[in-house]
PDB file of N, CA and C in Angstrom:
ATOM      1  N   UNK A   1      68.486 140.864 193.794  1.00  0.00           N
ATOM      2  CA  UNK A   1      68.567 140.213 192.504  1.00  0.00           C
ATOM      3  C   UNK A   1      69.977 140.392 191.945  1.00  0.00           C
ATOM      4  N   UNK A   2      70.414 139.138 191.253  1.00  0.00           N
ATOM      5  CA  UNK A   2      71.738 139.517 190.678  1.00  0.00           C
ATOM      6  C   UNK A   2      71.975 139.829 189.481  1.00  0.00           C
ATOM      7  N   UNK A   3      72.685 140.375 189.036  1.00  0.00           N
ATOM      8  CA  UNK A   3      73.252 140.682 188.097  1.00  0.00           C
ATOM      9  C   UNK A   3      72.639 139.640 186.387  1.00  0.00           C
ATOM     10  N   UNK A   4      72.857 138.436 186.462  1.00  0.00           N
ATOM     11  CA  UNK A   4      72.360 137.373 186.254  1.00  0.00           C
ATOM     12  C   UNK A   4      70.997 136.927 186.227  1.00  0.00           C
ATOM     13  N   UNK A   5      70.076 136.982 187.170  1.00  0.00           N
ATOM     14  CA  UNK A   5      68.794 137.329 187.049  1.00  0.00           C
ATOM     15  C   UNK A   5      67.917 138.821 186.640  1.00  0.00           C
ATOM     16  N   UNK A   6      68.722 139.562 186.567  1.00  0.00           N
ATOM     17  CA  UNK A   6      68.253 140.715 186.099  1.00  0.00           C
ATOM     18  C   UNK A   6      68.432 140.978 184.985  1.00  0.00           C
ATOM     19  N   UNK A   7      69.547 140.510 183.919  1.00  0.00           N
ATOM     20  CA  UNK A   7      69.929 140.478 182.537  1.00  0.00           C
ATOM     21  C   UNK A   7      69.202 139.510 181.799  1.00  0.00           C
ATOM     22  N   UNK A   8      69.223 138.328 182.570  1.00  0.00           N
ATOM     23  CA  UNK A   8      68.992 137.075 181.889  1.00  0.00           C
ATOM     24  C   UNK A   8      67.316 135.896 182.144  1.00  0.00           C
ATOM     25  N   UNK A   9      66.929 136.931 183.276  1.00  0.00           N
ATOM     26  CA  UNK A   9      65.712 135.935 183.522  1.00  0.00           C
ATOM     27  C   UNK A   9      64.291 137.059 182.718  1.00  0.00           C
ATOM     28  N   UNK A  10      63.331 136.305 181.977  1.00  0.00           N
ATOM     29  CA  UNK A  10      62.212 137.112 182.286  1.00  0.00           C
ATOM     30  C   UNK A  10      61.420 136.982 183.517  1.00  0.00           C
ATOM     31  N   UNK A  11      60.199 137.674 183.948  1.00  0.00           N
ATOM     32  CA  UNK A  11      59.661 137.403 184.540  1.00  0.00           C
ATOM     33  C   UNK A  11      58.866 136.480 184.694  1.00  0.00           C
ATOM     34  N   UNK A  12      58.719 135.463 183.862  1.00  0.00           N
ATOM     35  CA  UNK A  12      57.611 134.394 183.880  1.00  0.00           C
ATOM     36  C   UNK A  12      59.109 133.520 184.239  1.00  0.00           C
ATOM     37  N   UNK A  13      60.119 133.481 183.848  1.00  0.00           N
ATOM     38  CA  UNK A  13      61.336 132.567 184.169  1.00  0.00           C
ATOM     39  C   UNK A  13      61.385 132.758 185.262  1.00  0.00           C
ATOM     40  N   UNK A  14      61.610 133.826 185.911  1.00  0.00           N
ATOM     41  CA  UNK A  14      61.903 134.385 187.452  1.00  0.00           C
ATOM     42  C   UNK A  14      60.809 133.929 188.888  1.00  0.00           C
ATOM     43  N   UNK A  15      59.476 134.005 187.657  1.00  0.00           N
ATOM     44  CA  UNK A  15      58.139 133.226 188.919  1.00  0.00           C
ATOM     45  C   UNK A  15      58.524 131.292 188.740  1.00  0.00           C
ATOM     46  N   UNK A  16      58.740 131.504 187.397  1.00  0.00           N
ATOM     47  CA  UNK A  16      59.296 129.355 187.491  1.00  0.00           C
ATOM     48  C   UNK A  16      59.860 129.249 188.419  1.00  0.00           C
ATOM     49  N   UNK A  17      61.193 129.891 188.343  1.00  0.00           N
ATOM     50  CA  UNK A  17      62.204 129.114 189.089  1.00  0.00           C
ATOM     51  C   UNK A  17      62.023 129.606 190.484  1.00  0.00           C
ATOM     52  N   UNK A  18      61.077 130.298 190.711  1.00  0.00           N
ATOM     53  CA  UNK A  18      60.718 130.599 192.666  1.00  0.00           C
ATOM     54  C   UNK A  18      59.884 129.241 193.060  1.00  0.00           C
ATOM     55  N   UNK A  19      59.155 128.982 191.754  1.00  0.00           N
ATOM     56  CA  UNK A  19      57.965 127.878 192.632  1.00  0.00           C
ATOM     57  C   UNK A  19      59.262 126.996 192.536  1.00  0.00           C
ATOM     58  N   UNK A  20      59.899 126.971 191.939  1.00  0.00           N
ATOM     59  CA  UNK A  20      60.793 125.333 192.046  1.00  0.00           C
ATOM     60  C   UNK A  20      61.465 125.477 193.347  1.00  0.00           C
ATOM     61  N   UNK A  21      62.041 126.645 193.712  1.00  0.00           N
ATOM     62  CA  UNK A  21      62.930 126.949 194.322  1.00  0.00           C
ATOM     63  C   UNK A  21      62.008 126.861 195.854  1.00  0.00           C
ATOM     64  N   UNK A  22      60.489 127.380 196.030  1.00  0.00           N
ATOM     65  CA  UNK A  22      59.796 127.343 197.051  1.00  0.00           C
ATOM     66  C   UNK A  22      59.663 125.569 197.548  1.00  0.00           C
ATOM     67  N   UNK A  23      59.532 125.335 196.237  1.00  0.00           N
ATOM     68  CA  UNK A  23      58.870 123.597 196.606  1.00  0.00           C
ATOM     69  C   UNK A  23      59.838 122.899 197.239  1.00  0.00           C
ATOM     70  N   UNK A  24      61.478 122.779 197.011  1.00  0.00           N
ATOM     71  CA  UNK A  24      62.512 122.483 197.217  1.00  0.00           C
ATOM     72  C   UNK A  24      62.870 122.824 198.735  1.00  0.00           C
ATOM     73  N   UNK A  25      62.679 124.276 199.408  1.00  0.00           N
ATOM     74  CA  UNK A  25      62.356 124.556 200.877  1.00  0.00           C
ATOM     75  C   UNK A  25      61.671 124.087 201.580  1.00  0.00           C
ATOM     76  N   UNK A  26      62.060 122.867 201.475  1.00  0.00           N
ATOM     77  CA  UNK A  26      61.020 122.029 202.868  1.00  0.00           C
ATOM     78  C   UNK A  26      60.549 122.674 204.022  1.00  0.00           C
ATOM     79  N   UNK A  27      61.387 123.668 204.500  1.00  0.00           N
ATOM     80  CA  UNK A  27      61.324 124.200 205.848  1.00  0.00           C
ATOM     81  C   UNK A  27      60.433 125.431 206.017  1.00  0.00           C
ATOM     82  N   UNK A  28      60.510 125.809 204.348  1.00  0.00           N
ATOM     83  CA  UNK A  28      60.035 127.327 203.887  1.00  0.00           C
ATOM     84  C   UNK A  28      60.718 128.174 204.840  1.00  0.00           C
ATOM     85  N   UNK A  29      62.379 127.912 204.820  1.00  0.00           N
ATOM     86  CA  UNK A  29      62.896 129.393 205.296  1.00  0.00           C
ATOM     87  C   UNK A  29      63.615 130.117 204.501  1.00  0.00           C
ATOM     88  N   UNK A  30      63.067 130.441 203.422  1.00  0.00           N
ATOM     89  CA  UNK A  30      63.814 131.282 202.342  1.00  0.00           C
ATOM     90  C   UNK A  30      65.507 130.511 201.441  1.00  0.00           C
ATOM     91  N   UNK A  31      65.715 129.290 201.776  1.00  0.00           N
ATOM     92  CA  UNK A  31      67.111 128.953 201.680  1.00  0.00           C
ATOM     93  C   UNK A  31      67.081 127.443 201.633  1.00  0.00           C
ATOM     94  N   UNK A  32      67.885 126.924 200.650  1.00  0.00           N
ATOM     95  CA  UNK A  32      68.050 125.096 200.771  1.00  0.00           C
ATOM     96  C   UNK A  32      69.308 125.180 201.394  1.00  0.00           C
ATOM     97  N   UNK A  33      69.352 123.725 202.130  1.00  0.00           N
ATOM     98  CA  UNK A  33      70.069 122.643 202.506  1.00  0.00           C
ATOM     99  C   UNK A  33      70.712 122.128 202.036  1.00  0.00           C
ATOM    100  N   UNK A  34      71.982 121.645 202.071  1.00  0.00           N
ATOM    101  CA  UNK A  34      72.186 120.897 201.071  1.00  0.00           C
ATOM    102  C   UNK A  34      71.898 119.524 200.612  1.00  0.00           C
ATOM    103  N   UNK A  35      70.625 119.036 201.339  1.00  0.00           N
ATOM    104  CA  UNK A  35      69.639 118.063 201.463  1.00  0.00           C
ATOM    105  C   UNK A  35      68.662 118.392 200.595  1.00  0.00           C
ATOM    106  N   UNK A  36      67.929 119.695 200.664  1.00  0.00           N
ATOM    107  CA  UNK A  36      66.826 120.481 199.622  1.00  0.00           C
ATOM    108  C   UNK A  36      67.637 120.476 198.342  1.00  0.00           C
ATOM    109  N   UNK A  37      68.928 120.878 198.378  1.00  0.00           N
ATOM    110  CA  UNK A  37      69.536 120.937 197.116  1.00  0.00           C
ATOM    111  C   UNK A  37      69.734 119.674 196.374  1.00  0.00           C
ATOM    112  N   UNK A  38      69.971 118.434 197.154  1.00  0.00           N
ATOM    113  CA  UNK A  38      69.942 117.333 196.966  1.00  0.00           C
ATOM    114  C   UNK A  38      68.746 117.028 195.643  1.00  0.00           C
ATOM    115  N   UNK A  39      67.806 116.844 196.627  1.00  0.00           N
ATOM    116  CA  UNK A  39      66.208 117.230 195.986  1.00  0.00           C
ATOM    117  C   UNK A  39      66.211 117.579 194.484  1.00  0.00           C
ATOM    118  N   UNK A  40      66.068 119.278 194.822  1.00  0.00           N
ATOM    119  CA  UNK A  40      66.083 119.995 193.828  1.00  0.00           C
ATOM    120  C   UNK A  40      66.782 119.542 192.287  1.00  0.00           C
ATOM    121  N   UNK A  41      68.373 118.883 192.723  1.00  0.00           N
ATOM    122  CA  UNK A  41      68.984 118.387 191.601  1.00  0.00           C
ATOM    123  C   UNK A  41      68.160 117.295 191.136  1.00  0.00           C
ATOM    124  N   UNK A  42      68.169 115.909 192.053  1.00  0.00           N
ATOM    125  CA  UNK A  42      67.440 114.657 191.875  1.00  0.00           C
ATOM    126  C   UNK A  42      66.308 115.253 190.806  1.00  0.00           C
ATOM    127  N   UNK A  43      65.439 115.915 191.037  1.00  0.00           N
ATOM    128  CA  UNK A  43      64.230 116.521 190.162  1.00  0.00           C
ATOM    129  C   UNK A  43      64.502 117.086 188.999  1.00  0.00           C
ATOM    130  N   UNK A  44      66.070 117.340 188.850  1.00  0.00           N
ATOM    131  CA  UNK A  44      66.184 117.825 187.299  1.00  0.00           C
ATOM    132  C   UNK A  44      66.883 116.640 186.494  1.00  0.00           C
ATOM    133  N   UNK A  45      66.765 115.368 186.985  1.00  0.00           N
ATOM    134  CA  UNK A  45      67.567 114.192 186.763  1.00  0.00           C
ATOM    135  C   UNK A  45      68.921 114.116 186.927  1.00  0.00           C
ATOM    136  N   UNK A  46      69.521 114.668 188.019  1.00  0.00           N
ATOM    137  CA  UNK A  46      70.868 114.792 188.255  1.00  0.00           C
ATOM    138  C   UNK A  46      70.795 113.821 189.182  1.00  0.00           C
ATOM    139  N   UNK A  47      72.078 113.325 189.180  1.00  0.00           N
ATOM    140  CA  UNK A  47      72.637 112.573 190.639  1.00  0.00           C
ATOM    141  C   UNK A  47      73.546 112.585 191.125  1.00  0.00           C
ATOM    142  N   UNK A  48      74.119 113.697 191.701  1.00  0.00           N
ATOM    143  CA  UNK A  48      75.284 114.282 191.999  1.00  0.00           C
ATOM    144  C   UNK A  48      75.293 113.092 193.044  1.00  0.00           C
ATOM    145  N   UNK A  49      77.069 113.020 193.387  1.00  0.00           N
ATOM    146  CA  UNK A  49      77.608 111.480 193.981  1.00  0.00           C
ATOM    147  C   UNK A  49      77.665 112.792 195.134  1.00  0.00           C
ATOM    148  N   UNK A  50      78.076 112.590 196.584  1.00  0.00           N
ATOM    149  CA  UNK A  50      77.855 113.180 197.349  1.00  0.00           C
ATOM    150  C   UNK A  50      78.908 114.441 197.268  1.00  0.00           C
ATOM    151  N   UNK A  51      80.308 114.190 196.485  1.00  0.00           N
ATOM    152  CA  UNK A  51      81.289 115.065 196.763  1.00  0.00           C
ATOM    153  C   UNK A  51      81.137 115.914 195.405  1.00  0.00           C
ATOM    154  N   UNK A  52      80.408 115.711 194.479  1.00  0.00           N
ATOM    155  CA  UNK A  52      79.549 116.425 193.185  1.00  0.00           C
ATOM    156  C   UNK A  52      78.771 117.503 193.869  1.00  0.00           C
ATOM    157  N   UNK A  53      77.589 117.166 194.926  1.00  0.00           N
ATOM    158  CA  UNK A  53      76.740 117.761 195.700  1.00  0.00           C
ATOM    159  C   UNK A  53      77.470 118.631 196.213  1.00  0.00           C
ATOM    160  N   UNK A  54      78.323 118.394 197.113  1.00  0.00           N
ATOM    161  CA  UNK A  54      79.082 119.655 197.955  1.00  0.00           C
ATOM    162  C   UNK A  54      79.968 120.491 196.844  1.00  0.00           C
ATOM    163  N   UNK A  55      80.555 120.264 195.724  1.00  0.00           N
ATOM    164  CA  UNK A  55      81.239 121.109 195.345  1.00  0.00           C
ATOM    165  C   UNK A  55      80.348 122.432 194.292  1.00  0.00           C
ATOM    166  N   UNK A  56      79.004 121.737 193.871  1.00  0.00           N
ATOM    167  CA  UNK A  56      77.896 122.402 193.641  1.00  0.00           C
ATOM    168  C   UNK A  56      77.452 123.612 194.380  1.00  0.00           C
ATOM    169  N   UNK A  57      77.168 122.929 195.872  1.00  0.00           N
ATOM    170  CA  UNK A  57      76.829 123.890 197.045  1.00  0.00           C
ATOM    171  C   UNK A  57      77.886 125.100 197.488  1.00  0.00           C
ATOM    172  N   UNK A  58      79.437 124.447 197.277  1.00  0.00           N
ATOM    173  CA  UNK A  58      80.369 125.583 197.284  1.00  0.00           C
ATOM    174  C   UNK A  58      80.282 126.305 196.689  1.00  0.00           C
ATOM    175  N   UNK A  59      80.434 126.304 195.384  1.00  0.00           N
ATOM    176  CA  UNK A  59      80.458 127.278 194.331  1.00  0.00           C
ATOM    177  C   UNK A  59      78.789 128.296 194.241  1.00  0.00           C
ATOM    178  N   UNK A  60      77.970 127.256 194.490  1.00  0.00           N
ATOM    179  CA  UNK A  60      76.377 128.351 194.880  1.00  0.00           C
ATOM    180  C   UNK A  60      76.465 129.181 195.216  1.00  0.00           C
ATOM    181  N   UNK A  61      76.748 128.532 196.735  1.00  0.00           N
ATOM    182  CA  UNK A  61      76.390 129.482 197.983  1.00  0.00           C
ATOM    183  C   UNK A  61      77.609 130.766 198.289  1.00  0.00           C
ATOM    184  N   UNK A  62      77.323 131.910 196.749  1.00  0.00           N
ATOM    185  CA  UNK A  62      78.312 133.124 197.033  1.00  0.00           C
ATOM    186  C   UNK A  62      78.508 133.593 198.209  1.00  0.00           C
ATOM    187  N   UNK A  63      77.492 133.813 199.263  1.00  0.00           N
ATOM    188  CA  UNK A  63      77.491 134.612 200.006  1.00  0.00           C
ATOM    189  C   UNK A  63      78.141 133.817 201.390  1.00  0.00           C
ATOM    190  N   UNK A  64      78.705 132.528 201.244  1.00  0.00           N
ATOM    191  CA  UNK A  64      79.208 131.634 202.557  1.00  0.00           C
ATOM    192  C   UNK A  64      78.366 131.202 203.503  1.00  0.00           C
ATOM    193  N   UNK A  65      77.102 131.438 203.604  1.00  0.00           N
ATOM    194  CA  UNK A  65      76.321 131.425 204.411  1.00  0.00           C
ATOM    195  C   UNK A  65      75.566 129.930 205.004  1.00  0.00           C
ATOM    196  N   UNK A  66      75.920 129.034 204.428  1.00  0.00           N
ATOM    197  CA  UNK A  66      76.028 127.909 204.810  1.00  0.00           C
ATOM    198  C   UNK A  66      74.633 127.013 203.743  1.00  0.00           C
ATOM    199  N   UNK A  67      73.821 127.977 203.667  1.00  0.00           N
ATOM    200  CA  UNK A  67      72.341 127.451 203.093  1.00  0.00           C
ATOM    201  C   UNK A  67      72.610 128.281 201.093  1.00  0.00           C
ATOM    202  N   UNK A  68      71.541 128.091 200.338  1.00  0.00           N
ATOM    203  CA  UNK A  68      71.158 128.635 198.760  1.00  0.00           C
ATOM    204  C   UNK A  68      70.296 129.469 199.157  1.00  0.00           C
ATOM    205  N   UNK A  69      69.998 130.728 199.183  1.00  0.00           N
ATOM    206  CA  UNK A  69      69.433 131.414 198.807  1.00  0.00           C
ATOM    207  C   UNK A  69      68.679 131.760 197.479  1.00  0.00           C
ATOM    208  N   UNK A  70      67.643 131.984 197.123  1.00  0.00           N
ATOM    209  CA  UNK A  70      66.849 132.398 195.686  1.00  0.00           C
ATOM    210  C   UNK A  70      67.709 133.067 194.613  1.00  0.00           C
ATOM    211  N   UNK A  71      68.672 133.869 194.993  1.00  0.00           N
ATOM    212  CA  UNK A  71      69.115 134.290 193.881  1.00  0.00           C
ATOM    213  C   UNK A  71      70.221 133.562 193.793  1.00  0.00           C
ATOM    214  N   UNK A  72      71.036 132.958 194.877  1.00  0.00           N
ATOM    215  CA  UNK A  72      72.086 131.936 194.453  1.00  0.00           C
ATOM    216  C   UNK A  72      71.340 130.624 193.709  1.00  0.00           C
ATOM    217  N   UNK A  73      70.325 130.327 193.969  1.00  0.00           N
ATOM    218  CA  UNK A  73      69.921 129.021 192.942  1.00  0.00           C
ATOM    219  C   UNK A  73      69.690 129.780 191.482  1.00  0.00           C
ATOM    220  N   UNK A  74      68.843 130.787 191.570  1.00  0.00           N
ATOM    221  CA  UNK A  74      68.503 131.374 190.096  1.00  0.00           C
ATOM    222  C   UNK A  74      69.925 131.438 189.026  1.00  0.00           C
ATOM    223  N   UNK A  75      70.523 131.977 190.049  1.00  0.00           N
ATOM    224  CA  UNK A  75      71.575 132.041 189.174  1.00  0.00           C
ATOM    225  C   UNK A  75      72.484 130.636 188.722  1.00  0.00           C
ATOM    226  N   UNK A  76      72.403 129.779 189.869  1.00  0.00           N
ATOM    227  CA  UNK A  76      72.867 128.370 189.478  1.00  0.00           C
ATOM    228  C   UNK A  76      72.083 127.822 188.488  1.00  0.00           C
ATOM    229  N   UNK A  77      71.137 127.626 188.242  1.00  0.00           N
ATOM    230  CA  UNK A  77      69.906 127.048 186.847  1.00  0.00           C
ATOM    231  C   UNK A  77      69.951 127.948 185.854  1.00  0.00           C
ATOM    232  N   UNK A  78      70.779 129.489 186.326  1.00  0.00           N
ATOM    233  CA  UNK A  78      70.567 129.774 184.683  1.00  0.00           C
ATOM    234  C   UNK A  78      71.963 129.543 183.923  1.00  0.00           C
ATOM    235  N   UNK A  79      73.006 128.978 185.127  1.00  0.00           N
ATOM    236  CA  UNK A  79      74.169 128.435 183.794  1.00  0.00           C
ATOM    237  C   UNK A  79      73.933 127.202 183.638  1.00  0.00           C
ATOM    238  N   UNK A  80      73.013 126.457 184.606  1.00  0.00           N
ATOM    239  CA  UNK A  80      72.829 125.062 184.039  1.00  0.00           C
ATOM    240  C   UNK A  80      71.631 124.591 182.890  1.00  0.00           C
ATOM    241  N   UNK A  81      70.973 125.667 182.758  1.00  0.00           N
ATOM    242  CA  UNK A  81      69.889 125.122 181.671  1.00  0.00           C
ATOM    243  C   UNK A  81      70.083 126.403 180.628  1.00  0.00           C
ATOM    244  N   UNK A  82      69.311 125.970 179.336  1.00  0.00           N
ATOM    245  CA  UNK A  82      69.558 126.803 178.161  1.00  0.00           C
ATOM    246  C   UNK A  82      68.544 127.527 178.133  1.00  0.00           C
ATOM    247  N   UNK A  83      68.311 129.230 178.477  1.00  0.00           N
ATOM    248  CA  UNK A  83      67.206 129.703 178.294  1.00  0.00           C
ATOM    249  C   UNK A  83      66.972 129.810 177.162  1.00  0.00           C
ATOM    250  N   UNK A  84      67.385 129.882 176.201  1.00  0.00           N
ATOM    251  CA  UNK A  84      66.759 130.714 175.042  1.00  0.00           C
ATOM    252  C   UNK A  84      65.935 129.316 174.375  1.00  0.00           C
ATOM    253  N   UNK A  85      66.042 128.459 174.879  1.00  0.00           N
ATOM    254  CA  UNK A  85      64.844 127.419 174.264  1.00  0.00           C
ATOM    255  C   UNK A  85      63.573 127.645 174.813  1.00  0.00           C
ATOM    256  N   UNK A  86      63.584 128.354 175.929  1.00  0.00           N
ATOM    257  CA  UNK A  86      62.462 128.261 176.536  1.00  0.00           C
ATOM    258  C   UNK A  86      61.337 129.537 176.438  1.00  0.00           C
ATOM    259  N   UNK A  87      59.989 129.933 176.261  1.00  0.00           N
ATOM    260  CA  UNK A  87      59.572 131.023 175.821  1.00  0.00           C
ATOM    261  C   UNK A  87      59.291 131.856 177.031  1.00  0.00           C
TER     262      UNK A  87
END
């Protein structure tokens, strides 16, 4: 868990954003694509143009590893959405 999810998520935030994050793993191997990520955005009404998409996925994916990991998305949705609206 990062830094970021541990300060900033509750736990009912932390089970949300797994089912989103599970549903989005087509493959269910712990990690999106940048095809799943595709997805994932499309579903929050984004439409990243393709070179939007990759510079998204750069900046995600801290660890270089080619795929998003759970806590690299958690932490990507929690600078993109406003928690404190949410209960």
């Amino acid at each position: 868990m990062t830094a970021i999810e541990s300060s900033q998520l509750t736990p009912a935030q932390r089970d949300e954003f797994k089912e989103v994050f599970d549903l989005f793993d087509a493959d269910s191997n712990g990690s999106l694509t940048r095809e799943e990520l595709a997805s994932a955005m499309g579903s929050l009404g984004m439409t990243p143009t393709d070179e939007e998409l990759e510079a998204v996925f750069i900046k995600t994916d801290a660890d270089l590893s080619g795929t998003i990991e759970f806590p690299e998305f958690a932490e990507w949705v929690v600078n993109k959405v406003d928690l404190t609206s949410q209960d």
